[in-house]
C-alpha atoms as a PDB file:
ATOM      1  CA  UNK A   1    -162.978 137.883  56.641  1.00  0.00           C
ATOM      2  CA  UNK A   2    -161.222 139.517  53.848  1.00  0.00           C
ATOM      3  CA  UNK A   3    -158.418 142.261  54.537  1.00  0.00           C
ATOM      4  CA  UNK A   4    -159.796 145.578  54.161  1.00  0.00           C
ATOM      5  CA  UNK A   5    -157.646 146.865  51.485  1.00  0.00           C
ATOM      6  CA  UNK A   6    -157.918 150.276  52.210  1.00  0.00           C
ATOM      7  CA  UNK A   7    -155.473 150.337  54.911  1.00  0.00           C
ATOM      8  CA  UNK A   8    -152.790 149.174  52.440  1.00  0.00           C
ATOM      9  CA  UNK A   9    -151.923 152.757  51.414  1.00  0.00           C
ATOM     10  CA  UNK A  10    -152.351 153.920  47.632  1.00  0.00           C
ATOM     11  CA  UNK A  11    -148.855 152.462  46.731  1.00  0.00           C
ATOM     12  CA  UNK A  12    -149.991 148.831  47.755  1.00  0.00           C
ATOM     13  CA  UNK A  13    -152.706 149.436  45.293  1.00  0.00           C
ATOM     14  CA  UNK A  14    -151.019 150.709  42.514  1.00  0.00           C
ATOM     15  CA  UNK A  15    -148.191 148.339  42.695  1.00  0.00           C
ATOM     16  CA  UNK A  16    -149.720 145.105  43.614  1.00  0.00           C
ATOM     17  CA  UNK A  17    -153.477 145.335  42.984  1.00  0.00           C
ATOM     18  CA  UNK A  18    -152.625 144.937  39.166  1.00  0.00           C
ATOM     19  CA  UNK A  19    -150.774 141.504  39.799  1.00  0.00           C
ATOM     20  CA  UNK A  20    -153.565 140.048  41.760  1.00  0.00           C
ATOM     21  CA  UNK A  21    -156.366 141.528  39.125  1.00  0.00           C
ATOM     22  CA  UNK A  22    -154.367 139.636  36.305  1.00  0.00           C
ATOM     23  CA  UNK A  23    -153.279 136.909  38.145  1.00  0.00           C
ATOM     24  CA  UNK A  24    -150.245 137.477  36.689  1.00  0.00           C
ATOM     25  CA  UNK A  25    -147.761 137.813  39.874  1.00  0.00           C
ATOM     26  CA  UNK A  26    -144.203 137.473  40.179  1.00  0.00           C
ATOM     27  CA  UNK A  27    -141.954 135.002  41.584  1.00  0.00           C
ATOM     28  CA  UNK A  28    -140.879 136.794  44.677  1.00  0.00           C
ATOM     29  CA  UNK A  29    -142.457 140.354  46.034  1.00  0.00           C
ATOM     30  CA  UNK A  30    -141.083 142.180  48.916  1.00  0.00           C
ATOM     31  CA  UNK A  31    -143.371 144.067  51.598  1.00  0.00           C
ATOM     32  CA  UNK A  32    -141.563 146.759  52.984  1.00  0.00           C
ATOM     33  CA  UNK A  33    -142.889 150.035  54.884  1.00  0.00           C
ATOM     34  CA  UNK A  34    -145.577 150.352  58.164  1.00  0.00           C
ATOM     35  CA  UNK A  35    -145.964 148.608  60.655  1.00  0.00           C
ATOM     36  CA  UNK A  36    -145.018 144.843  60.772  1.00  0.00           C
ATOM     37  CA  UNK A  37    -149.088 143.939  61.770  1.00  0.00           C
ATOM     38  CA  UNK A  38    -149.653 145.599  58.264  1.00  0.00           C
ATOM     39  CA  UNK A  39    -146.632 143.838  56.276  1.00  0.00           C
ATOM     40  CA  UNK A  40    -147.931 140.818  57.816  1.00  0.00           C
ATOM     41  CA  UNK A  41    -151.718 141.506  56.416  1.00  0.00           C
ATOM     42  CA  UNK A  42    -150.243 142.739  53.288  1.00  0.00           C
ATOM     43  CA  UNK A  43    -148.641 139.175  52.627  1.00  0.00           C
ATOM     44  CA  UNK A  44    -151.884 137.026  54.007  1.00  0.00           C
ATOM     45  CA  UNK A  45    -154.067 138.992  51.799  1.00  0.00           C
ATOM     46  CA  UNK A  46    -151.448 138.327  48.859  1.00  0.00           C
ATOM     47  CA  UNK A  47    -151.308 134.748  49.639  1.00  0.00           C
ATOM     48  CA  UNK A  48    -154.872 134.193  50.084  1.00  0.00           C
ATOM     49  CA  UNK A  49    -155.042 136.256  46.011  1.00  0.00           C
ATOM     50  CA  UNK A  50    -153.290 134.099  45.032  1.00  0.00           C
ATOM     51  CA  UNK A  51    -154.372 130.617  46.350  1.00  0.00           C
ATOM     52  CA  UNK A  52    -157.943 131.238  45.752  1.00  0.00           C
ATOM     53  CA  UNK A  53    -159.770 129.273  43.692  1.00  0.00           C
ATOM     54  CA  UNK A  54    -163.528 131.030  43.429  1.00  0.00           C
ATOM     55  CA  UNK A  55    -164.538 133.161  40.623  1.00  0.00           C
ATOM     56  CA  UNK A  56    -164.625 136.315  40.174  1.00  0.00           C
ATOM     57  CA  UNK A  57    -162.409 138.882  42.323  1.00  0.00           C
ATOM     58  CA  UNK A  58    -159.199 137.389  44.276  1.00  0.00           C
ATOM     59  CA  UNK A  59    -159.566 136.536  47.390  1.00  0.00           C
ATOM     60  CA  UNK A  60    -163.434 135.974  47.270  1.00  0.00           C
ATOM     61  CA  UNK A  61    -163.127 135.011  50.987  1.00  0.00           C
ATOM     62  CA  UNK A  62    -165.756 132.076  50.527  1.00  0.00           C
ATOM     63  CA  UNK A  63    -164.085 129.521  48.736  1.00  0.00           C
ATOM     64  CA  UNK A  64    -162.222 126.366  50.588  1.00  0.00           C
ATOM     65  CA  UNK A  65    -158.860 128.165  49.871  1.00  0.00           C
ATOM     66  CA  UNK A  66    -159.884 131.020  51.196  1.00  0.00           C
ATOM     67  CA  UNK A  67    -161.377 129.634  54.253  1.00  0.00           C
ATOM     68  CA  UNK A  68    -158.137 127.889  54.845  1.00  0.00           C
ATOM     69  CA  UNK A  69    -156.216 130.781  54.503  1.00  0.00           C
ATOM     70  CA  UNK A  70    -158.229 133.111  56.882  1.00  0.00           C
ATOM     71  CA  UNK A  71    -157.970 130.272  59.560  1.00  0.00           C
ATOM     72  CA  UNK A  72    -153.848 130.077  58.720  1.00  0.00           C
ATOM     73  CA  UNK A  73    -154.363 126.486  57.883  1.00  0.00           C
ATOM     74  CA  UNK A  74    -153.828 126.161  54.315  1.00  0.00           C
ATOM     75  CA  UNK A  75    -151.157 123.942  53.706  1.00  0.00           C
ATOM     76  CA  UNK A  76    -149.821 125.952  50.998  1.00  0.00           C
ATOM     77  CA  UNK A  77    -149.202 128.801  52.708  1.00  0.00           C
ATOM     78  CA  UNK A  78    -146.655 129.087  54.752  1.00  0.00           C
ATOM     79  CA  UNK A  79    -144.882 132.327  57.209  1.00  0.00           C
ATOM     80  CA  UNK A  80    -141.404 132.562  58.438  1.00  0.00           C
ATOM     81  CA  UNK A  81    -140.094 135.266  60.399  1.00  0.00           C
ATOM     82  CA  UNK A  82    -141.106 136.611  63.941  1.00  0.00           C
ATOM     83  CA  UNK A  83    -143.284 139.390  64.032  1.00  0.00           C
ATOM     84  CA  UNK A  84    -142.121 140.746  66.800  1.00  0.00           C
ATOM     85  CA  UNK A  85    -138.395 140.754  66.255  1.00  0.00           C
ATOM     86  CA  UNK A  86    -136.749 143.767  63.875  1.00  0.00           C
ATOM     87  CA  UNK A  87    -134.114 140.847  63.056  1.00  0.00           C
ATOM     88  CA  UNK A  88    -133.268 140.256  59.451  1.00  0.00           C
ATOM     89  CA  UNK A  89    -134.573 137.285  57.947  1.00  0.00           C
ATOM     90  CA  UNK A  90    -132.732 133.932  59.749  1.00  0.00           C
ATOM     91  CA  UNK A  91    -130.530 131.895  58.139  1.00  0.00           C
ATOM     92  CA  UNK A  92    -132.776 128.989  59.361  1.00  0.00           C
ATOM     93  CA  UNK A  93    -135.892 129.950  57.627  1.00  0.00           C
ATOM     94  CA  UNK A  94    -133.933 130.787  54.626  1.00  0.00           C
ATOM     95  CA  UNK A  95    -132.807 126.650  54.699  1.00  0.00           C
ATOM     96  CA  UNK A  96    -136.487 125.812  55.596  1.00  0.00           C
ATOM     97  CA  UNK A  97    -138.114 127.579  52.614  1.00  0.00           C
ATOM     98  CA  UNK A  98    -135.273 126.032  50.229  1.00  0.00           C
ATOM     99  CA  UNK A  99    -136.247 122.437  51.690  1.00  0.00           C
ATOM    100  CA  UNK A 100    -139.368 123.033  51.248  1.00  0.00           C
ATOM    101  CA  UNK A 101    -139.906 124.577  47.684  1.00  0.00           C
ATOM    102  CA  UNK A 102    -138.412 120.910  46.478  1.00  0.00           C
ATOM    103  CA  UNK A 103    -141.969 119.324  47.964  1.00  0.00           C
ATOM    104  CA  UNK A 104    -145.432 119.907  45.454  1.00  0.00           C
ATOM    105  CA  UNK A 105    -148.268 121.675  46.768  1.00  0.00           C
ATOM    106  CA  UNK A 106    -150.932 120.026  48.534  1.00  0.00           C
ATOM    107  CA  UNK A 107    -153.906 121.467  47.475  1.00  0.00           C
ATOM    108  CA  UNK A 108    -153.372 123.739  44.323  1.00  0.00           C
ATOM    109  CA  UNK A 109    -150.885 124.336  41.737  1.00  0.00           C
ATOM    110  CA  UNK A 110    -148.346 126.634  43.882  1.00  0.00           C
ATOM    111  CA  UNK A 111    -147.317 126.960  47.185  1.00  0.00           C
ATOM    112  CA  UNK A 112    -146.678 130.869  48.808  1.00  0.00           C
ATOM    113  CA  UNK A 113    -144.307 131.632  51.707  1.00  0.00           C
END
């Protein structure tokens, strides 16, 4: 199912709802304030906007993206980072993403990490 908005806070709304409405977003975005469970839900609801390929609103939570996405198997998606570590980003993942942008995406026309 579909992240419940709502517990994004009205800044999360303000600031990022318009991107995903437009479907107009920008290169990189960074989550930042709560807890890391909510940063985390934050970015999977972003990713899943922005993968989705049904009509209408973004996510529509019923499309094959979507599906994928909920079940964290879209290979287009991908997370770095430990949830529960308050360590700065690693160097490692840092040279993982960069090896990685270089590769197309699988299944639509962009690839979110």
């Amino acid at each position: 199912m579909t992240a419940d908005i709502s517990s994004f806070g009205e800044s999360f709304k303000k600031e990022v709802l318009p991107y995903i409405n437009t479907l107009s977003f920008p290169n990189t975005m960074l989550i930042e304030g709560g807890s890391a469970e909510l940063r985390l839900s934050a970015a999977r609801f972003i990713a899943q906007s922005l993968l989705c390929v049904g009509s209408g609103a973004h996510p529509c939570g019923v499309c094959p993206s979507c599906v994928k996405c909920e079940a964290l198997s879209h290979p287009d998606m991908r997370e770095y980072g430990d949830i529960s570590s308050d360590a700065a980003f690693k160097v490692e993942a840092c040279r993982a993403v960069r090896s990685d942008c270089f590769v197309l995406p699988n299944d639509g026309d962009k690839k979110v990490y």
